[in-house]
Protein backbone atom coordinates (compact mmCIF):
# COMPACT_ATOMS: atom_id res chain seq x y z
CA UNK A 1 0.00 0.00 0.00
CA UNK A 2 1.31 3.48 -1.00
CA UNK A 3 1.84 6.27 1.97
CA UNK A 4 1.65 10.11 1.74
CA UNK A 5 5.25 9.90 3.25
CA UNK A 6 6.17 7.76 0.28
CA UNK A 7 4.04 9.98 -2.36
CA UNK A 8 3.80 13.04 -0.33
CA UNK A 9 1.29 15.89 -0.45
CA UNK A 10 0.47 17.07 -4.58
CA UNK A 11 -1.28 19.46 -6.34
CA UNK A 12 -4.15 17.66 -7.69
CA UNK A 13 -4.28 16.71 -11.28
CA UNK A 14 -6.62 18.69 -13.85
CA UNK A 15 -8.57 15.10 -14.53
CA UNK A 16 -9.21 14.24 -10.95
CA UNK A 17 -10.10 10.70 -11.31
CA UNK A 18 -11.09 7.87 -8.35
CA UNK A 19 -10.14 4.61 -9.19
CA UNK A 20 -11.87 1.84 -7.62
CA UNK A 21 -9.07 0.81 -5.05
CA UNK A 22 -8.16 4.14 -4.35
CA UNK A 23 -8.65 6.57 -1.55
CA UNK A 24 -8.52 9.85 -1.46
CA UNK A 25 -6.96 12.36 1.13
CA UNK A 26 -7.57 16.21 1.17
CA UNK A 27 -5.55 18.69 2.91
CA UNK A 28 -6.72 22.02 3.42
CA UNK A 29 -6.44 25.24 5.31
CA UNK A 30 -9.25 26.66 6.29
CA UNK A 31 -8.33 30.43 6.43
CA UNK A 32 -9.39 31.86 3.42
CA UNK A 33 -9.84 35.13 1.96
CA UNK A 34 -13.40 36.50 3.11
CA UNK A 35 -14.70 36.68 -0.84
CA UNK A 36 -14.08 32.47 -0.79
CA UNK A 37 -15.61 32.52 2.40
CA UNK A 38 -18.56 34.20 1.36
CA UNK A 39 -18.60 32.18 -2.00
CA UNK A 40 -18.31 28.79 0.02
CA UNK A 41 -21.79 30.05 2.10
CA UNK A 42 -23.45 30.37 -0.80
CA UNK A 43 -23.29 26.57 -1.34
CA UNK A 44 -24.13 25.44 1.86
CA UNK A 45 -27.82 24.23 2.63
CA UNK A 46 -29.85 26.08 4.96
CA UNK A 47 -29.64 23.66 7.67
CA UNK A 48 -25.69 24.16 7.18
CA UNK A 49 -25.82 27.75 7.14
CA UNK A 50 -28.04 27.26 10.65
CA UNK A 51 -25.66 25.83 12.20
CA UNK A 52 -22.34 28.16 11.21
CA UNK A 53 -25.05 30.78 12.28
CA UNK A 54 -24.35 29.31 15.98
CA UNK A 55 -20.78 29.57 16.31
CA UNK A 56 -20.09 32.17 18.75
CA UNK A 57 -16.70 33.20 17.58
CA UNK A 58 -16.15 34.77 13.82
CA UNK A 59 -13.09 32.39 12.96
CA UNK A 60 -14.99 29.15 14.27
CA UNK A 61 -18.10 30.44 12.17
CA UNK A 62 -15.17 30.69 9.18
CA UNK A 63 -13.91 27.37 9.49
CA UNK A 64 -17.20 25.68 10.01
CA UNK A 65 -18.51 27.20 6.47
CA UNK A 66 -15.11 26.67 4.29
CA UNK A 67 -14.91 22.69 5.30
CA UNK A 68 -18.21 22.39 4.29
CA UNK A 69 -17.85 24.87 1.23
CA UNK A 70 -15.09 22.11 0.41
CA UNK A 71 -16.71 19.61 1.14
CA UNK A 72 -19.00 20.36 -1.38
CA UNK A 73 -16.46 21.52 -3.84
CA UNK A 74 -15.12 18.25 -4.15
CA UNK A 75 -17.14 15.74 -3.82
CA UNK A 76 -19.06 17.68 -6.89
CA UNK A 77 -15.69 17.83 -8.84
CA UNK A 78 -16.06 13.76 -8.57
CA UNK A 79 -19.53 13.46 -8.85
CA UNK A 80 -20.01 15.83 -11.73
CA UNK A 81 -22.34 17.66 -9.44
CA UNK A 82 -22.68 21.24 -8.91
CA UNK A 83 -22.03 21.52 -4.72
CA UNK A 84 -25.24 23.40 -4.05
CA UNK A 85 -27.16 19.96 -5.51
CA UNK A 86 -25.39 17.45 -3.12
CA UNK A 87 -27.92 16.39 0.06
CA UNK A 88 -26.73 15.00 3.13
CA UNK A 89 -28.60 12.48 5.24
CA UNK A 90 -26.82 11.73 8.83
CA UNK A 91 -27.28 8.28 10.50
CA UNK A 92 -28.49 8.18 14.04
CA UNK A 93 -24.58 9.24 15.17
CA UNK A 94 -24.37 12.20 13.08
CA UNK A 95 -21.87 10.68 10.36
CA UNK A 96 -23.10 11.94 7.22
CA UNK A 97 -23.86 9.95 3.75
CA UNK A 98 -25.03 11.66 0.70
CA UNK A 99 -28.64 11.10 -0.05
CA UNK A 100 -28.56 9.73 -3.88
CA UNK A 101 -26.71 7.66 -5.86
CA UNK A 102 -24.26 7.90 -7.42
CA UNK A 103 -22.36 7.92 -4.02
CA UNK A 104 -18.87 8.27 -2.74
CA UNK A 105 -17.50 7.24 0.76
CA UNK A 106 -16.34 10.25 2.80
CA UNK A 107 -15.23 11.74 5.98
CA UNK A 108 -14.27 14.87 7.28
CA UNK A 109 -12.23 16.35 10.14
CA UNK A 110 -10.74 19.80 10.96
CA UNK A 111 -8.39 21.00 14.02
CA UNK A 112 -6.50 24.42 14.66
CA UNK A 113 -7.29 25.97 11.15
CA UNK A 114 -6.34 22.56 8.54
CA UNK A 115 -9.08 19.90 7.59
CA UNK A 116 -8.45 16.66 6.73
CA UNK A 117 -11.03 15.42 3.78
CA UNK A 118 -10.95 11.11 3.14
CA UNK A 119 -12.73 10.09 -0.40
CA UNK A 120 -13.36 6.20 -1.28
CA UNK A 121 -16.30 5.06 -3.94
CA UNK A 122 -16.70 1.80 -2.00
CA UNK A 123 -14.92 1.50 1.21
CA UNK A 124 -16.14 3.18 4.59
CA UNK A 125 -13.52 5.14 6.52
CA UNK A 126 -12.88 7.55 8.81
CA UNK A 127 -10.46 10.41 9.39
CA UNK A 128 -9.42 12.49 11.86
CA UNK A 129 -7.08 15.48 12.50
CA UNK A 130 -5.38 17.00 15.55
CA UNK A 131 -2.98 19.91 16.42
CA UNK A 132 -0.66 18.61 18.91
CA UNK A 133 -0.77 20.91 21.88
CA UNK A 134 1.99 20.18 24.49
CA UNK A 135 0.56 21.98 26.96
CA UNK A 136 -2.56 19.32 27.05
CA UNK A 137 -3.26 17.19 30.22
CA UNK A 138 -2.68 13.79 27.88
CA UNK A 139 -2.17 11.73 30.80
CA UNK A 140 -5.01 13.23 32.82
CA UNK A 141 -7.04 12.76 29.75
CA UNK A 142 -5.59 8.63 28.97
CA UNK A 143 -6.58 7.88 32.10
CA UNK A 144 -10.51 8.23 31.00
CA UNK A 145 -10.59 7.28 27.83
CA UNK A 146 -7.60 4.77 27.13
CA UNK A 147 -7.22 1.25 28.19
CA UNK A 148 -5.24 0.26 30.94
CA UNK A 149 -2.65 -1.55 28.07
CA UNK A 150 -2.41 1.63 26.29
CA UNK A 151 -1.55 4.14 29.64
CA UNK A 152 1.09 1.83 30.34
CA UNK A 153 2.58 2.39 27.24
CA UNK A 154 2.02 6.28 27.31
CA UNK A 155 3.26 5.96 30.85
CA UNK A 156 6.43 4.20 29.72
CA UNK A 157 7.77 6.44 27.20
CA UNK A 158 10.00 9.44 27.31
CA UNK A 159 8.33 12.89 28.19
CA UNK A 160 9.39 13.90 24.72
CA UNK A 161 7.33 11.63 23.01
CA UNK A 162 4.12 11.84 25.11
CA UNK A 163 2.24 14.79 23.54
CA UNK A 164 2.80 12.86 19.67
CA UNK A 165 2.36 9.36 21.06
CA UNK A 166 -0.98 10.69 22.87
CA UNK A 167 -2.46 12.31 19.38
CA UNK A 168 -1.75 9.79 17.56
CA UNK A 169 -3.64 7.30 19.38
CA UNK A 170 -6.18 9.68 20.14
CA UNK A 171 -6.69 10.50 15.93
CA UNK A 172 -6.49 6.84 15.65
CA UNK A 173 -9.37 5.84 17.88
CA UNK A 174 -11.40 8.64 16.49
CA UNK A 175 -11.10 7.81 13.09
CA UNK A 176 -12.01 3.95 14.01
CA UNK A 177 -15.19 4.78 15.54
CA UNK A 178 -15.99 7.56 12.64
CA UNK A 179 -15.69 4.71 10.01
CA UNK A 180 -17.55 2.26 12.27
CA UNK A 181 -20.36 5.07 11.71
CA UNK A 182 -21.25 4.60 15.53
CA UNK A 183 -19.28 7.56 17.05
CA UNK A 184 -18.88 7.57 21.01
CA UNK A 185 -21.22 4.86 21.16
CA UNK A 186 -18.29 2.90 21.20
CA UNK A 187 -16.04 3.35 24.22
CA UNK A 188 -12.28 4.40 23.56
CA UNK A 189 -11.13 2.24 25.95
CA UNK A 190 -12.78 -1.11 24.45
CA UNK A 191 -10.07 -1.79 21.93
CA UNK A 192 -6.12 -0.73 21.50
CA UNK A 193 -4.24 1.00 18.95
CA UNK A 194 -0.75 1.05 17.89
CA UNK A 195 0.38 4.92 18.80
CA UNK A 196 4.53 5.09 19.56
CA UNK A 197 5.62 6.96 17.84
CA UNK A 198 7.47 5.76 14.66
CA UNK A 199 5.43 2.65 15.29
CA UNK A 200 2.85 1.80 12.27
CA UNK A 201 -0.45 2.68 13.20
CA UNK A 202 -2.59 -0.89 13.85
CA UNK A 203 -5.49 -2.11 15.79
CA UNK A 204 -4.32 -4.19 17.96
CA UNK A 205 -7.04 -5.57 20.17
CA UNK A 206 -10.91 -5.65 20.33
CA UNK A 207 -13.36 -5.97 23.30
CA UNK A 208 -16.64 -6.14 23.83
CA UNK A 209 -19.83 -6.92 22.41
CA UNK A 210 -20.07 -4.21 19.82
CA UNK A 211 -16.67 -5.32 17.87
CA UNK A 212 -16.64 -5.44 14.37
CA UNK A 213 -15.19 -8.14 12.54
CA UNK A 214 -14.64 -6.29 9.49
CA UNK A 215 -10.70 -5.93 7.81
CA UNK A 216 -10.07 -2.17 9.11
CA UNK A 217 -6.37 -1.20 7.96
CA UNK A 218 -5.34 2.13 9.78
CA UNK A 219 -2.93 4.36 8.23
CA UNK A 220 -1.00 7.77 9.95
CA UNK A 221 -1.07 10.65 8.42
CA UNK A 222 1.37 13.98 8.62
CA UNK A 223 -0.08 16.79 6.66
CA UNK A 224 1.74 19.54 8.68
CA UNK A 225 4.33 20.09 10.95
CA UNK A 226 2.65 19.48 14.97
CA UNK A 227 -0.21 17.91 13.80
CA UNK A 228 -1.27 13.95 13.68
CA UNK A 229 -3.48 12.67 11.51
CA UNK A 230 -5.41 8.91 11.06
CA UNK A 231 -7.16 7.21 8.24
CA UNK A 232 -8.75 4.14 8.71
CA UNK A 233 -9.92 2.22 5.67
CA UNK A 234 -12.39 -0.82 5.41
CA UNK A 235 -10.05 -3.69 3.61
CA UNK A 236 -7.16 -3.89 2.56
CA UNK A 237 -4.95 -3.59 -0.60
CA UNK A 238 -6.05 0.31 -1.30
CA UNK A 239 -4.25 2.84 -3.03
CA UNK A 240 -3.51 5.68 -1.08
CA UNK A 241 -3.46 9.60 -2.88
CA UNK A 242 -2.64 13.32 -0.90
CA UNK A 243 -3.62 16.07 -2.36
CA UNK A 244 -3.21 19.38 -1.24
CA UNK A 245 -6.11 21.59 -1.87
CA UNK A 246 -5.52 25.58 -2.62
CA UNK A 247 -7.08 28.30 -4.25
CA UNK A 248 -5.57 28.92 -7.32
């Protein structure tokens, strides 16, 4: 399988194409100029537009309406849609689907002003993005929603490597339950992930009576400096592409 550290971050090509075994990963930053911003509201549904109307602060208002506004933007470039005619439908844990055929597999997440976008035709997934913030209470934090396996671990490693090891198992236990579809249904500290860092990211153990059986392969991503990324992919054997999104 191919990794965005082996075929790193691109400019997309002009004949953006999604190949069966393929999945997609988007990065983009979610500043933008306020013309783009406005544009990108434009294509949002009302029920979108409701709830950027609800963000108290300006620049989480921002953020909230250019994901989307990408969102839309690409998933239309695949589909040969226009973004204002894509509908969403959520399932009863918020992860949303689009409503009509032909559909596309897709996930979204967003942390300290960069969004992560995964694109499949037919595999589920999940993604998710954080900053890694040093001055977090990790441990405090590990103690609620990690196993007992995985503080060990944390526990065990140099202070250096605690804030990276932390995100990266906390992106990659986020990004399991977000393809699962079944969000914090699932409790974080029913199953283990591989999170040292420099170690491949992996589930490595399952508990409970909610566990899915299914092939998951997990994969790390790094699409800035200080932040850690996860993908994790139904199956195996699947292509994977970075493309860096900008406005130009």
């Amino acid at each position: 399988m191919q990794h965005c550290k082996d075929n790193p971050w691109q400019s997309p090509p002009a004949d953006l194409k999604l190949a069966q075994d393929e999945v997609h990963v988007w990065c983009m930053a979610l500043d933008q100029d306020p013309a783009l911003v406005e544009q990108f509201q434009q294509t949002l549904s009302s029920d979108e537009q409701e709830r950027a109307a609800k963000f108290y602060f300006p620049k989480d208002r921002q953020h909230f309406i250019v994901a989307r506004g990408l969102l839309r933007l690409l998933l239309g470039r695949y589909l040969d849609q226009a973004p204002t005619q894509l509908r969403f439908v959520y399932n009863a844990y918020g992860k949303p689907s689009l409503e009509a055929p032909p559909s596309l597999h897709f996930n979204l997440s967003h942390s300290k002003g960069l969004a992560l976008l995964g694109v499949s035709s037919d595999r589920e997934l999940g993604i998710d993005l954080e900053y890694i913030r040093t001055d977090f209470p990790f441990e405090q934090v590990a103690k609620s929603v990690f196993s007992v396996s995985e503080q060990n671990i944390l526990r065990s490693l140099p202070d250096a490597l605690k804030p990276e090891a932390f995100f990266n198992a906390w992106t990659r236990k986020e990004a399991y339950i977000k393809a699962l579809g079944q969000g914090l249904s699932i409790p974080l500290d029913q199953f283990d992930v591989a999170f040292v860092p420099g170690e491949p990211a992996a589930l490595r153990d399952v508990r409970g009576t909610w566990a899915n059986g299914n092939n998951w392969t997990f994969q790390h991503l790094t699409p800035a400096p200080n932040y850690a990324g996860a993908i994790v992919v139904a199956g195996s054997g699947w292509q994977l592409k970075c493309w860096r999104w900008s406005n130009g």
